[in-house]
C-alpha atoms as a PDB file:
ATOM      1  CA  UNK A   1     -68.415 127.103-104.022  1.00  0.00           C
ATOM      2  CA  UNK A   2     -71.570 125.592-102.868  1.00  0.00           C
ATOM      3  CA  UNK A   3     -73.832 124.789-105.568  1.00  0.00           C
ATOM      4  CA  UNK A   4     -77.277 126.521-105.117  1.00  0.00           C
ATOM      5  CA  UNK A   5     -79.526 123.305-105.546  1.00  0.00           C
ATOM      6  CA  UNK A   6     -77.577 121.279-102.739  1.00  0.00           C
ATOM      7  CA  UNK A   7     -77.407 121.735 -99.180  1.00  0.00           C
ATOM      8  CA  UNK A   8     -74.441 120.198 -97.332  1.00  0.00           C
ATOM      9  CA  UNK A   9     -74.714 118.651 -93.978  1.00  0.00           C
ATOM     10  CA  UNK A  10     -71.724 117.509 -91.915  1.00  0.00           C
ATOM     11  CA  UNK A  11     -71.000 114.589 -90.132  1.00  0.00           C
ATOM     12  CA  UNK A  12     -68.693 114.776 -87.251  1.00  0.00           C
ATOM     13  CA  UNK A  13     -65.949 112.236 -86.946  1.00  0.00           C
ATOM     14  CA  UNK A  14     -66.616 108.173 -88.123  1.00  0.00           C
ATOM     15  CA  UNK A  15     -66.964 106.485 -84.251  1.00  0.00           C
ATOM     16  CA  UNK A  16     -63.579 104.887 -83.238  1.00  0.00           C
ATOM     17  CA  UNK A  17     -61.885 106.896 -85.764  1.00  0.00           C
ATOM     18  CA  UNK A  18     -60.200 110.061 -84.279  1.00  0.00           C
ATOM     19  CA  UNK A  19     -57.598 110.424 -87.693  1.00  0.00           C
ATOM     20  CA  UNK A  20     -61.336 110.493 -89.816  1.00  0.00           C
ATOM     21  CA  UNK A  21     -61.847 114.418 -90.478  1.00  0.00           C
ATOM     22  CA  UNK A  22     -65.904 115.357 -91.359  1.00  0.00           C
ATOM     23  CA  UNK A  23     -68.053 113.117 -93.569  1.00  0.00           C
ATOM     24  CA  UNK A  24     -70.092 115.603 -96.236  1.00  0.00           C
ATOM     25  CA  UNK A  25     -73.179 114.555 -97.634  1.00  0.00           C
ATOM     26  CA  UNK A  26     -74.997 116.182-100.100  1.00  0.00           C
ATOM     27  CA  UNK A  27     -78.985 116.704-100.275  1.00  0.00           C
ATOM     28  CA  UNK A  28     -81.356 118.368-103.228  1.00  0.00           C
ATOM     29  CA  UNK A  29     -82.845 121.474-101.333  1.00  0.00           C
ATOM     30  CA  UNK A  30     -86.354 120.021-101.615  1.00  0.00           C
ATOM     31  CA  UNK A  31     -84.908 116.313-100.273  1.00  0.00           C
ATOM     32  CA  UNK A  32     -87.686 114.690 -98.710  1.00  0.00           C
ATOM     33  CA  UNK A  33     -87.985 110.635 -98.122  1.00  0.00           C
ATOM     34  CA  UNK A  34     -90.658 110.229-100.586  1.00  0.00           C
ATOM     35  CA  UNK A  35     -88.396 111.339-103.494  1.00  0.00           C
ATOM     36  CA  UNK A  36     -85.176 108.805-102.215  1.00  0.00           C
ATOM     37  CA  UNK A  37     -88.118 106.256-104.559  1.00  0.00           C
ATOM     38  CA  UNK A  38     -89.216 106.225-107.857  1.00  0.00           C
ATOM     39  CA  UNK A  39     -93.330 107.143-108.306  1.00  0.00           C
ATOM     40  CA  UNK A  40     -94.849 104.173-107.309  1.00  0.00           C
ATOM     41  CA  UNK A  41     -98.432 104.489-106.654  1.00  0.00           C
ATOM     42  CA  UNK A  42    -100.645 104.743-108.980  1.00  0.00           C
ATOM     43  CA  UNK A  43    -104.220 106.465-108.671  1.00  0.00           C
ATOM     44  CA  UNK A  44    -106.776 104.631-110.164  1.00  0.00           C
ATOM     45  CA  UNK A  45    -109.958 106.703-108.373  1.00  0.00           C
ATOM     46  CA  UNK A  46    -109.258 109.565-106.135  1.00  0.00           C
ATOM     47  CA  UNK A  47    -111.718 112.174-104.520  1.00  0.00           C
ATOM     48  CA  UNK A  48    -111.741 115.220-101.856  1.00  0.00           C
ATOM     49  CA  UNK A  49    -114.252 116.590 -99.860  1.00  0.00           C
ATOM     50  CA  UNK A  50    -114.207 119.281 -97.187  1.00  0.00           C
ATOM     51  CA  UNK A  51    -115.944 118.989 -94.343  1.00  0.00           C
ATOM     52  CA  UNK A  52    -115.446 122.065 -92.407  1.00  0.00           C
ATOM     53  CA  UNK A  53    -112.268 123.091 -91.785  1.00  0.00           C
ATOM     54  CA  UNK A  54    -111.305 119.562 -92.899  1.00  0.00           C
ATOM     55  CA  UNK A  55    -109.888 118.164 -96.410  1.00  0.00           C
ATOM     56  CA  UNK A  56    -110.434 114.718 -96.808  1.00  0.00           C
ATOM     57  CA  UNK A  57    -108.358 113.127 -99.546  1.00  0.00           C
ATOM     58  CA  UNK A  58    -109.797 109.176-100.690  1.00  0.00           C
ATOM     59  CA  UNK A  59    -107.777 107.521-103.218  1.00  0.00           C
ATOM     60  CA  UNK A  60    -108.214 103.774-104.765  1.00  0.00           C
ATOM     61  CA  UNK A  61    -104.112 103.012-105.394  1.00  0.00           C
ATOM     62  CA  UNK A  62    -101.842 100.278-106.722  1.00  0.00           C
ATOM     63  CA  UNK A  63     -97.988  99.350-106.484  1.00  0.00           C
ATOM     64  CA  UNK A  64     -95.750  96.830-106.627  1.00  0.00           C
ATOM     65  CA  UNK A  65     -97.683  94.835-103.329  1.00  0.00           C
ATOM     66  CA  UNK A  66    -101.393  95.191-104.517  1.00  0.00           C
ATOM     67  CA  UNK A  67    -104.126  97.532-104.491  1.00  0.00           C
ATOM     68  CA  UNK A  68    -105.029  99.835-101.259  1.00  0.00           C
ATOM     69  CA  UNK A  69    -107.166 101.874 -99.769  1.00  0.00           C
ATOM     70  CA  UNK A  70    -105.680 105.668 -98.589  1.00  0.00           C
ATOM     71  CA  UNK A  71    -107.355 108.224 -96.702  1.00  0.00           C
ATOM     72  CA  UNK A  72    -105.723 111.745 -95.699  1.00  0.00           C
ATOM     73  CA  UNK A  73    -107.170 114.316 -93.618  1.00  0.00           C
ATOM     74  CA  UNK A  74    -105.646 117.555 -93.580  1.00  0.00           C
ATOM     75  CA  UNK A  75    -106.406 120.182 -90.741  1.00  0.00           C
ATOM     76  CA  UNK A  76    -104.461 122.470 -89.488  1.00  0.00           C
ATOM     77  CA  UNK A  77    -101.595 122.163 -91.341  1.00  0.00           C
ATOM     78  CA  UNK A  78    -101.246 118.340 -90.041  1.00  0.00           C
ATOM     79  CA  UNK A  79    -101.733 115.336 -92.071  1.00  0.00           C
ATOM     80  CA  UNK A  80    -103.195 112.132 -90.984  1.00  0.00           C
ATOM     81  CA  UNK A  81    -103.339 109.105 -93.147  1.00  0.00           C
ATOM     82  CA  UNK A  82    -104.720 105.300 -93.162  1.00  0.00           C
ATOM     83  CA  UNK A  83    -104.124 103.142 -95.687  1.00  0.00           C
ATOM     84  CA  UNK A  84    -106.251  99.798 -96.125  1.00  0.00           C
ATOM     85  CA  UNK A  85    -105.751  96.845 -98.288  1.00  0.00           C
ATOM     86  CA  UNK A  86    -108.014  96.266-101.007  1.00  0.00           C
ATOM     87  CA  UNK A  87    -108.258  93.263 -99.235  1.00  0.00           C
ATOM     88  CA  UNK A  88    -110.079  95.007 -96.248  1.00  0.00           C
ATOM     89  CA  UNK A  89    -112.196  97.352 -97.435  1.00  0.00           C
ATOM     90  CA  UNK A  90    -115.297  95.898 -97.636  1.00  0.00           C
ATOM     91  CA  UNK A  91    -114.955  94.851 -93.555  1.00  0.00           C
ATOM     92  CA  UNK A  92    -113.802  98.347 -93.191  1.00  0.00           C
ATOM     93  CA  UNK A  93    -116.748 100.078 -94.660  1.00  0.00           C
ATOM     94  CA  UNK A  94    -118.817  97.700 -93.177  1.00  0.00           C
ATOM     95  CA  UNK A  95    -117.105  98.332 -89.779  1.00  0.00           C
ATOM     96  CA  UNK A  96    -118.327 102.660 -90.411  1.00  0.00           C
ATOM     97  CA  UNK A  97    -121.929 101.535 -91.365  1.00  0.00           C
ATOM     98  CA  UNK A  98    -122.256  99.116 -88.420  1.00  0.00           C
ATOM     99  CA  UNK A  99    -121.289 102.169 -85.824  1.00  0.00           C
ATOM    100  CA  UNK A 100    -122.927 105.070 -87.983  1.00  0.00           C
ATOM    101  CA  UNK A 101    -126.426 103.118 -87.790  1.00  0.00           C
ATOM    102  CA  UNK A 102    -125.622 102.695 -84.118  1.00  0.00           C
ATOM    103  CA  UNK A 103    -124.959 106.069 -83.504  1.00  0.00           C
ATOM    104  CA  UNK A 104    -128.421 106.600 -85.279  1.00  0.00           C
ATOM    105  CA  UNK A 105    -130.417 103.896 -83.629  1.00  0.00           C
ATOM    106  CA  UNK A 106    -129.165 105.915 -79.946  1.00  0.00           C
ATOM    107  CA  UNK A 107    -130.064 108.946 -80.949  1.00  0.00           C
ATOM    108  CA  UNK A 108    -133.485 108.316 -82.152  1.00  0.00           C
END
């Protein structure tokens, strides 16, 4: 009887080995990558905006490796993130102003 939380998925035969009958592995119904790890980010600032049809997701994180940057944009039901180490992000905001006030400095 297949249990209702699990999900079986079937391997055909082990290369090389014809005598090997089906490997079975067993999944959580809601098995996703993220949840093979242990919650390891931690949010230390975090804030949304939506900008049309556009949400916009900024979070300040840490883990194990330091202290990043993230920044998800949902639209459409896709998601697009960038992630930048706390290491960059004062070249990378700096980067945004320096073409911004170009874009400004064109159009005036």
């Amino acid at each position: 009887m297949r249990s209702p939380i699990y999900d079986q998925t079937r391997i055909a035969r082990i290369a090389g080995d014809e005598n090997s009958g089906p490997l079975i592995f067993s999944f959580p119904n809601d098995w996703h990558p993220a949840t093979l790890r242990p919650e390891m980010d931690n949010i230390i600032e975090a804030k949304e905006v939506q900008i049309e049809r556009k949400h916009f997701y900024v979070e300040f994180r840490e883990n194990d490796r330091g202290r990043f940057l993230r920044i998800t944009e949902e639209a459409h039901g896709r998601r697009n993130t960038i992630i930048v180490p706390s290491t960059g992000t004062n070249e990378f905001t700096a980067a945004i102003e320096d073409v911004l006030g170009a874009t400004q400095h064109a159009s005036a």
